[in-house]
N, C-alpha and C. Protein backbone atom coordinates (compact mmCIF):
# COMPACT_ATOMS: atom_id res chain seq x y z
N UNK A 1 11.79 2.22 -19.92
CA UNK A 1 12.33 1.09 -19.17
C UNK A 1 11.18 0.21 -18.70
N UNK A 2 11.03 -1.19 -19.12
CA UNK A 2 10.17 -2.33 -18.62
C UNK A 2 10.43 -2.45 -17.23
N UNK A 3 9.19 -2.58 -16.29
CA UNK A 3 9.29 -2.62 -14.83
C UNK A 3 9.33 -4.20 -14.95
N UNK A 4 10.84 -5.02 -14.24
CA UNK A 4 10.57 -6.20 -13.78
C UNK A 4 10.18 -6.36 -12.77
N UNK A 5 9.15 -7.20 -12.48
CA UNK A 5 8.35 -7.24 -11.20
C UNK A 5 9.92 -8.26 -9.83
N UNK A 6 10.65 -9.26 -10.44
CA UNK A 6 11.56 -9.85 -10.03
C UNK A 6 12.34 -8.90 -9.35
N UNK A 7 13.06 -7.85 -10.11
CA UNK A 7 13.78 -6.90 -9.62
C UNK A 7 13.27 -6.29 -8.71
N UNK A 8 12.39 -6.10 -8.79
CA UNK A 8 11.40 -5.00 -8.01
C UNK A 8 11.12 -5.52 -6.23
N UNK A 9 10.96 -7.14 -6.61
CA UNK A 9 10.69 -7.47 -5.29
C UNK A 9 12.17 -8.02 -4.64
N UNK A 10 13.35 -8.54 -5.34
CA UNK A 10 14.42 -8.30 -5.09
C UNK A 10 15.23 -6.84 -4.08
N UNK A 11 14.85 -5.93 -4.65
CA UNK A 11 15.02 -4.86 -3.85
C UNK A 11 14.37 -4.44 -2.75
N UNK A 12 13.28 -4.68 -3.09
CA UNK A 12 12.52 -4.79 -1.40
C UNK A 12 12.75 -5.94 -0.67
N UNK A 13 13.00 -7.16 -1.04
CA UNK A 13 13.86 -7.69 -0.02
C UNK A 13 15.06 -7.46 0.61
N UNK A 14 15.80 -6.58 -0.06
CA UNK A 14 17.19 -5.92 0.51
C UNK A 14 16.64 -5.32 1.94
N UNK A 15 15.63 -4.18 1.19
CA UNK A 15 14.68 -3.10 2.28
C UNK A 15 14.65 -4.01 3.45
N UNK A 16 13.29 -4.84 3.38
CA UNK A 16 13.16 -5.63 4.28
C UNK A 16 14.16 -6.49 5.32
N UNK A 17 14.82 -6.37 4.82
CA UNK A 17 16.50 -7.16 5.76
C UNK A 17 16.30 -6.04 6.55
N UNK A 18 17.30 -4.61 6.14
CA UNK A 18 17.36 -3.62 6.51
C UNK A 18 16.72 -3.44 7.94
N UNK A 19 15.25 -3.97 7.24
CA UNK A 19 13.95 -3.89 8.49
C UNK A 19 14.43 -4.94 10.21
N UNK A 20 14.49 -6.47 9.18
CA UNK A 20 14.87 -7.42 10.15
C UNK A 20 15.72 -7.32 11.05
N UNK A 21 16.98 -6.28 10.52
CA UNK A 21 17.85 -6.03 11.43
C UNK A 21 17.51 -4.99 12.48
N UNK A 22 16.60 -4.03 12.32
CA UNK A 22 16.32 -3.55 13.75
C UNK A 22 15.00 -4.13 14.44
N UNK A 23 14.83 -5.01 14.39
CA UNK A 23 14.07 -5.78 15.02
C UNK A 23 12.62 -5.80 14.42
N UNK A 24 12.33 -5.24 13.12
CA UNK A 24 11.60 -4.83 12.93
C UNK A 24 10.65 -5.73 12.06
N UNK A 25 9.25 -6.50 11.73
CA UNK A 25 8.77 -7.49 10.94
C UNK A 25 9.40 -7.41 9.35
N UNK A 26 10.04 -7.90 8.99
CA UNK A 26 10.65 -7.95 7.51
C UNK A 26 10.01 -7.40 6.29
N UNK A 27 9.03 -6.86 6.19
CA UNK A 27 8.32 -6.60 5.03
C UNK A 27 8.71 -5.44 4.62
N UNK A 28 9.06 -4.66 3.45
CA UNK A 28 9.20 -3.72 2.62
C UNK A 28 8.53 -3.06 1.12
N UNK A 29 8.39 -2.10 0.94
CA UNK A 29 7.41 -1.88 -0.41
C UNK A 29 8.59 -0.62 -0.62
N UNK A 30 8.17 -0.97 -1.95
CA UNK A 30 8.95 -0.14 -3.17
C UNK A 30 8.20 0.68 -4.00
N UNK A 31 7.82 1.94 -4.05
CA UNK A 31 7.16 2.67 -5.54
C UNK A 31 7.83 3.09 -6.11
N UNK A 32 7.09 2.89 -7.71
CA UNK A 32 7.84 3.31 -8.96
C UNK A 32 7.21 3.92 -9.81
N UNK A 33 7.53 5.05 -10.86
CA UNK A 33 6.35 5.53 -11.82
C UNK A 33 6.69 4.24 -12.48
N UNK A 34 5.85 4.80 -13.53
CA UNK A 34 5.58 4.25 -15.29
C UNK A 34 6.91 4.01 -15.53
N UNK A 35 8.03 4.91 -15.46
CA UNK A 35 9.49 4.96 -16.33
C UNK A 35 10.29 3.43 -15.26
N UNK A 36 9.98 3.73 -14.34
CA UNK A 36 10.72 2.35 -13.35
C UNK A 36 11.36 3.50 -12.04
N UNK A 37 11.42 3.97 -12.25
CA UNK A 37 11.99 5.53 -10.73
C UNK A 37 11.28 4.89 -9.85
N UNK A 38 12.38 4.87 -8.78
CA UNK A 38 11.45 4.91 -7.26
C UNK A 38 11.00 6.31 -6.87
N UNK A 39 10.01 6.32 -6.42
CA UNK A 39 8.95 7.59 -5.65
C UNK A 39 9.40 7.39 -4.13
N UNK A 40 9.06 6.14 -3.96
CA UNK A 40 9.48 5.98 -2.41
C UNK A 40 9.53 4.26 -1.89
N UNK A 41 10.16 4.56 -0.51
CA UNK A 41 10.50 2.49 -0.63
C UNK A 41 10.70 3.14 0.90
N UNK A 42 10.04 2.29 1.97
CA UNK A 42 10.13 1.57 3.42
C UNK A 42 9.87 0.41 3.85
N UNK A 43 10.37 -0.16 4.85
CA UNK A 43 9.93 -1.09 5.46
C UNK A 43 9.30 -1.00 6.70
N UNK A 44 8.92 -1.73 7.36
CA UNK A 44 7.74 -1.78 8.34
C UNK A 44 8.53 -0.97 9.36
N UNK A 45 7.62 -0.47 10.16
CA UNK A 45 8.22 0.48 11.10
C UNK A 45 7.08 0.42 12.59
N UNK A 46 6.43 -0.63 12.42
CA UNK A 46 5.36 -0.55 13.53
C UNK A 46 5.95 -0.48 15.16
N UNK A 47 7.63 -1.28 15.24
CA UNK A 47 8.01 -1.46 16.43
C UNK A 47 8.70 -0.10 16.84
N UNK A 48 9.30 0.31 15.57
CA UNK A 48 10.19 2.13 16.14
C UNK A 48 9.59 2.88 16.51
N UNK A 49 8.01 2.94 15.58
CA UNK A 49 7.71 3.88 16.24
C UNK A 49 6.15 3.51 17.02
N UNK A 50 6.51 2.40 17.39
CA UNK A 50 5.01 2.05 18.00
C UNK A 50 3.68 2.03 17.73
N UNK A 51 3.98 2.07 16.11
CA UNK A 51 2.44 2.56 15.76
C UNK A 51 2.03 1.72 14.49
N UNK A 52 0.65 0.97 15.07
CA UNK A 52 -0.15 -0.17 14.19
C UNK A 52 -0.12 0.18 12.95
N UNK A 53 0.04 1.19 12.41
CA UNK A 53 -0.61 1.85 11.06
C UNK A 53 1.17 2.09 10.25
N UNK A 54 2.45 1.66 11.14
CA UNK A 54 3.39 2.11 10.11
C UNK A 54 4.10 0.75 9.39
N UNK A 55 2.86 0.20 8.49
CA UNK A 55 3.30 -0.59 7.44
C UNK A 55 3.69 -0.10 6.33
N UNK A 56 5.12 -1.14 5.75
CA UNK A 56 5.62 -0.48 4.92
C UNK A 56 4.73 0.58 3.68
N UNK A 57 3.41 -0.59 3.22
CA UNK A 57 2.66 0.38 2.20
C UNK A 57 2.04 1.56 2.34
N UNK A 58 2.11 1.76 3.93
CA UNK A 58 1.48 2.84 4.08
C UNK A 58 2.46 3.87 4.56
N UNK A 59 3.76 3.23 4.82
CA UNK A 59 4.64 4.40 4.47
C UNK A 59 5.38 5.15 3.51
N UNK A 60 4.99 4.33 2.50
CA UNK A 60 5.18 4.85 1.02
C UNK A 60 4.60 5.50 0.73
N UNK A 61 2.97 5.17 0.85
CA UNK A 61 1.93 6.06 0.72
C UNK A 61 1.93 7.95 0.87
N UNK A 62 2.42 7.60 2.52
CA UNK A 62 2.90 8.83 3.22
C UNK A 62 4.13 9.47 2.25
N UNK A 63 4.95 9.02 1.99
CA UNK A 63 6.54 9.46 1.36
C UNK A 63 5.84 9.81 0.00
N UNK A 64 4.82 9.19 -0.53
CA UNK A 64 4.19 9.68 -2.03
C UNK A 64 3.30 10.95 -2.05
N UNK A 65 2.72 10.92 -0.51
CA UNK A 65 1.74 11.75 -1.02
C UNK A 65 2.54 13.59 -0.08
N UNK A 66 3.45 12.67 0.25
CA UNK A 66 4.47 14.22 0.59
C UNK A 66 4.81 15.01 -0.61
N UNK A 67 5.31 13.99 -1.54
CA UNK A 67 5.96 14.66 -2.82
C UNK A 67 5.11 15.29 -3.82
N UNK A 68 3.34 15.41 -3.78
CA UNK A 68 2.79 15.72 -4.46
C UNK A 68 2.02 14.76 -5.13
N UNK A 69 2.46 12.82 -4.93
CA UNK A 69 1.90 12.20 -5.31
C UNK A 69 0.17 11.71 -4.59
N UNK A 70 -0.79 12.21 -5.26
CA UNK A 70 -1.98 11.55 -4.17
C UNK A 70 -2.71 10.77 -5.08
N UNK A 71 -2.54 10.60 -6.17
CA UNK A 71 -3.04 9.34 -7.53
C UNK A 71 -1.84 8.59 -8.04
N UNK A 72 -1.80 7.65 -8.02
CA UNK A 72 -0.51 6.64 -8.38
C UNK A 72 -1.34 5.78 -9.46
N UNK A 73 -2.17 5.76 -10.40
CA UNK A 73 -2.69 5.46 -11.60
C UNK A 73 -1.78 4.51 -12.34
N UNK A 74 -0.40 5.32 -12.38
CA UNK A 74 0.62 4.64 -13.75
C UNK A 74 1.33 4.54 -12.23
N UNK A 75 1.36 4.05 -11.24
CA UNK A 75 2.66 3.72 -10.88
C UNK A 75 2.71 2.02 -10.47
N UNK A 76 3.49 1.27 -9.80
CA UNK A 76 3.62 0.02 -8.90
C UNK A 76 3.94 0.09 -8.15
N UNK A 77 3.61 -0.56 -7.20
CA UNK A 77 3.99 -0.81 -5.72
C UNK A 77 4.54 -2.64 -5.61
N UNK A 78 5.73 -2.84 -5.31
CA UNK A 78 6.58 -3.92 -5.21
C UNK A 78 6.39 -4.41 -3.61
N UNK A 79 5.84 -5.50 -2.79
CA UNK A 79 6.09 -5.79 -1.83
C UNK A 79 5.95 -6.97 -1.68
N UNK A 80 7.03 -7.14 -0.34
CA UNK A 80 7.84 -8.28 -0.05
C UNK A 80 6.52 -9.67 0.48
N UNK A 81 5.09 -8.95 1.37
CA UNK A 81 4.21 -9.58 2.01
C UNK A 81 3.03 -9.25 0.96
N UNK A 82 1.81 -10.27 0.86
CA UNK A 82 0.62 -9.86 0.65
C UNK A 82 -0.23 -8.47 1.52
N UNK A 83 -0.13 -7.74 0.72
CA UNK A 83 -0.72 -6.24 1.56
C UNK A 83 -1.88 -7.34 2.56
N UNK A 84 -2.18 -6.36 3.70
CA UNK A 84 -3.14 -6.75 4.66
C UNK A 84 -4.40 -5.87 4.05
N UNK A 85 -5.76 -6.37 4.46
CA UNK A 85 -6.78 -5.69 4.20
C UNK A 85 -6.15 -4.26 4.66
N UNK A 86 -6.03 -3.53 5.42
CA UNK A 86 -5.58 -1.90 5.65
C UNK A 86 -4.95 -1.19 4.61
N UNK A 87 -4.08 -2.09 4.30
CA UNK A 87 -2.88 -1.61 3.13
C UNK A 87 -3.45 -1.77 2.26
N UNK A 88 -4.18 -2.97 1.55
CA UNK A 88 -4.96 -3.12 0.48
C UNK A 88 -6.15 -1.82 -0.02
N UNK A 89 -6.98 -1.56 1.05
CA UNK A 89 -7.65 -0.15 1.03
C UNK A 89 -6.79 0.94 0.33
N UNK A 90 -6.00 1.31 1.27
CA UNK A 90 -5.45 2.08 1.14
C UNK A 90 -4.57 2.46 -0.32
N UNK A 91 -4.37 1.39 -0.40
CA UNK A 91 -3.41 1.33 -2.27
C UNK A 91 -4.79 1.59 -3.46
N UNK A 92 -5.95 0.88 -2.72
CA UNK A 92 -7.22 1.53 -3.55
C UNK A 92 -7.87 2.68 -3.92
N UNK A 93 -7.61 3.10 -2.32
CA UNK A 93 -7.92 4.63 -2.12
C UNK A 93 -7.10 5.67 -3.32
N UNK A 94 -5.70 5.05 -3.20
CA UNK A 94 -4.20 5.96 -3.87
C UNK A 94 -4.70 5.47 -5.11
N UNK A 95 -5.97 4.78 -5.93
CA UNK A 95 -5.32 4.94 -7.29
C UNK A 95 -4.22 4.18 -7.67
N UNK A 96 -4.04 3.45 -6.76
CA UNK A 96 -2.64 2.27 -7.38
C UNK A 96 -2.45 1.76 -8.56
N UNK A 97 -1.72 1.87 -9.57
CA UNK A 97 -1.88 1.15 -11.02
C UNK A 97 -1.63 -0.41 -10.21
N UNK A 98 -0.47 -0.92 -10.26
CA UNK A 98 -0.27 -2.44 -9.83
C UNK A 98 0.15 -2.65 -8.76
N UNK A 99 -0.37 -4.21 -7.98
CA UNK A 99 0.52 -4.15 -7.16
C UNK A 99 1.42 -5.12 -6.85
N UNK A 100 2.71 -5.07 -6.49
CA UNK A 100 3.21 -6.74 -7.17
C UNK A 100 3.61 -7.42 -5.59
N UNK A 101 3.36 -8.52 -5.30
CA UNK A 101 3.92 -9.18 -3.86
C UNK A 101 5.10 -10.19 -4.13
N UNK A 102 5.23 -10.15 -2.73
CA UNK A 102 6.17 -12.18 -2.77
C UNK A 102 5.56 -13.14 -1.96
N UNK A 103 5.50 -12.60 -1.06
CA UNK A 103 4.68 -14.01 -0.30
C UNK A 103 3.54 -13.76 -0.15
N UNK A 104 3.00 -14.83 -0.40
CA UNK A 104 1.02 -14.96 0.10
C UNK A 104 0.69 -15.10 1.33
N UNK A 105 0.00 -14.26 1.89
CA UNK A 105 -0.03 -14.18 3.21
C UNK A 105 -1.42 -14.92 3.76
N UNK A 106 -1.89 -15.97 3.69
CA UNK A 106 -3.24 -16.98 3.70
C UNK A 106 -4.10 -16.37 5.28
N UNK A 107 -3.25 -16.05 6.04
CA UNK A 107 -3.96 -15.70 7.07
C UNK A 107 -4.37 -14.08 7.56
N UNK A 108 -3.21 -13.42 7.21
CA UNK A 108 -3.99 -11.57 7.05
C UNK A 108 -3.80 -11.21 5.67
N UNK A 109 -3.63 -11.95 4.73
CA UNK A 109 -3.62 -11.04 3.46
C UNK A 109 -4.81 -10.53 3.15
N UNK A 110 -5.26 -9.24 2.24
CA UNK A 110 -6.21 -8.76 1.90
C UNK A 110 -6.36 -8.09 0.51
N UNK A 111 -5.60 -9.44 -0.15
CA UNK A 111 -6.27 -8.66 -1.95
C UNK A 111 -6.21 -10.05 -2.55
N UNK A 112 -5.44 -11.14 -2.65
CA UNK A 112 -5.99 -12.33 -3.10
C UNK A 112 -6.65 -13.44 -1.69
N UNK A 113 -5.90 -12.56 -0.68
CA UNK A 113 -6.59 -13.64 0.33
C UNK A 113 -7.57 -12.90 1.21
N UNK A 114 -8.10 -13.67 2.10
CA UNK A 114 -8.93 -13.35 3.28
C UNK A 114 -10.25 -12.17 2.61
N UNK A 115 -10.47 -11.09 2.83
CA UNK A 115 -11.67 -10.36 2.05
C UNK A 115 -11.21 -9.73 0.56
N UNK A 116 -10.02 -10.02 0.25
CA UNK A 116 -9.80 -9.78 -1.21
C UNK A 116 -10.34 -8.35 -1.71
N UNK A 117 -9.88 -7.39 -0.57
CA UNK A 117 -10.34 -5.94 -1.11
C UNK A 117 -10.62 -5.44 -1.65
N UNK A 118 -9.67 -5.43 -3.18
CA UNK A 118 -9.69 -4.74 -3.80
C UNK A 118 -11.22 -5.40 -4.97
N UNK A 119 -11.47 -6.42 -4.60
CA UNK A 119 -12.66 -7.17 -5.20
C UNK A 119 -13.45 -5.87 -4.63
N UNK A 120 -13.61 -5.03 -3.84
CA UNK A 120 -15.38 -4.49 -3.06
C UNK A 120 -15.14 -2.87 -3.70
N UNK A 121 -13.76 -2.51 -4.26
CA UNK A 121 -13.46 -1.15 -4.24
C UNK A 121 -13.92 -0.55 -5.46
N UNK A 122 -14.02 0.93 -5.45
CA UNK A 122 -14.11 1.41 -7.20
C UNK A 122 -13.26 1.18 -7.77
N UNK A 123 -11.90 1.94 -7.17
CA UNK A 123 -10.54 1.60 -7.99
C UNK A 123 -9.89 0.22 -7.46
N UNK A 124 -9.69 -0.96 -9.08
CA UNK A 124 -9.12 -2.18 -8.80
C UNK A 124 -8.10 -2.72 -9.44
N UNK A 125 -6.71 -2.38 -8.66
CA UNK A 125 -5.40 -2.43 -9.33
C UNK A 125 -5.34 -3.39 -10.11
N UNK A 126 -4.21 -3.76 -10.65
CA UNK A 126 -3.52 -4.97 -11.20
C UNK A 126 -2.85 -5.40 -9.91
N UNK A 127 -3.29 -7.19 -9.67
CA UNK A 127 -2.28 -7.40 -8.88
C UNK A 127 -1.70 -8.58 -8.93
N UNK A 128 -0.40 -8.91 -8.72
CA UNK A 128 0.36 -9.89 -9.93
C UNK A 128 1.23 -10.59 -8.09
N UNK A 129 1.17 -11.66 -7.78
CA UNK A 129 1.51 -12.12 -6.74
C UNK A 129 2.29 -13.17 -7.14
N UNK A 130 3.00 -13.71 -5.78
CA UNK A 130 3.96 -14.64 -5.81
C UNK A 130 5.34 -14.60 -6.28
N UNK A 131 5.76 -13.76 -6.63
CA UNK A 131 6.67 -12.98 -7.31
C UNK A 131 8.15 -13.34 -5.98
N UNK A 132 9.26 -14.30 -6.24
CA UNK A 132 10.46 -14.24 -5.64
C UNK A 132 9.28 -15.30 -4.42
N UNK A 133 8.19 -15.68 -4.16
CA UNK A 133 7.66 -15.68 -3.19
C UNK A 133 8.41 -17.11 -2.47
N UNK A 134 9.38 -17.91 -2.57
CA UNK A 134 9.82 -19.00 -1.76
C UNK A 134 10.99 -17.99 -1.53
N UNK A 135 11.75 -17.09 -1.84
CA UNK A 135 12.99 -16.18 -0.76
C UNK A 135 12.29 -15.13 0.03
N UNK A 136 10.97 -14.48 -0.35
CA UNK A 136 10.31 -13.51 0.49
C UNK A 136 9.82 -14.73 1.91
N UNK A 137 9.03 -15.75 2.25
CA UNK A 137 8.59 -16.49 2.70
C UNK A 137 9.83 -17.16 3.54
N UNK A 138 11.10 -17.25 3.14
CA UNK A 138 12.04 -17.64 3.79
C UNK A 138 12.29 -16.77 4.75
N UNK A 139 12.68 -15.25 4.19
CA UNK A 139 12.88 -13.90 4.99
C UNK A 139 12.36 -13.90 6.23
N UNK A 140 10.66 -14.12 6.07
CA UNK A 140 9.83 -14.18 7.13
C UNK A 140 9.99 -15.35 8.13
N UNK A 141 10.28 -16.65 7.65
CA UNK A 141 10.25 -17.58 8.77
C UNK A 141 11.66 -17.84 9.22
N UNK A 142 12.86 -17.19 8.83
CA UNK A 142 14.07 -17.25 9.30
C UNK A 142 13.87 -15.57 10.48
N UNK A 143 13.21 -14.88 9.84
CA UNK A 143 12.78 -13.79 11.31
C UNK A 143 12.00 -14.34 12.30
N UNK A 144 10.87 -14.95 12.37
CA UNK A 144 10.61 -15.93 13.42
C UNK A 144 11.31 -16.77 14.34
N UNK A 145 11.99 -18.07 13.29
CA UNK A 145 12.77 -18.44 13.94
C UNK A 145 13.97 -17.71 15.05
N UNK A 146 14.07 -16.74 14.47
CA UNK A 146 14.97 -15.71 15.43
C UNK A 146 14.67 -15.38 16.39
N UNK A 147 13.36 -15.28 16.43
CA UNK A 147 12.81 -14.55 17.81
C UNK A 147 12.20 -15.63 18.62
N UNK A 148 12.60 -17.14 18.32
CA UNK A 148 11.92 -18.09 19.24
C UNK A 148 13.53 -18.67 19.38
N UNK A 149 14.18 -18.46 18.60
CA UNK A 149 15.75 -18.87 19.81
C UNK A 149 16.50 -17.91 20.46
């Protein structure tokens, strides 16, 4: 099965709603092997559980490397935001085969924007951006707007 990157970030925008509705920043990530299977898919969780570090990619991370996954080589990671430098590391660290986004994040992103991470690392994914990125980008500023009316 061909991984569409469209689909891919399609469904993590579902995730990400999911997110918006408990108050939570909209962003979601999706993993998949090689075949197209999800491994694991969250959305941001920094407000539930209070903690800086529970971005969606790094709660996949966590959900991957529960299952036995700690090299993701052949897999993708689908997300709704430009990973932040943290997340960006971290998908480096994992051996990430690709990683696919929707919106460009110009001010904390960290793999095409701001220190462009994965530029300094040994391991340097594929990473294929912009993807759905004018409905991911909507997601985000219709959650804003929410929280300023």
């Amino acid at each position: 099965m061909a991984l569409n990157p469209t689909t891919l970030i399609n469904q993590a925008l579902a995730l990400a709603q999911q997110g918006a509705s408990k108050h939570e920043l909209p962003v979601a990530a999706i993993l998949v092997n090689a075949q197209g299977e999800v491994i694991a898919q969250a959305h941001n969780l920094v407000e539930t559980q209070q903690n800086p570090l529970a971005h969606a990619e790094m709660l996949v991370l966590q959900q991957a490397a529960a299952q036995g996954h700690k090299y993701l080589q052949e897999c993708t990671i689908a997300v709704t935001l430009e990973p932040c430098p943290m997340c960006a590391a971290a998908l480096c660290h994992a051996r990430i085969g690709t990683i696919i986004f929707g919106a460009y994040d110009a001010k904390s992103g960290g793999t095409t924007n701001g220190p462009q991470v994965p530029q300094h690392m040994h391991h340097k994914p594929k990473i294929l951006g912009g993807i759905e990125e004018q409905a991911c980008r909507q997601q985000l500023q219709t959650f804003f707007q929410s929280l300023r009316s």
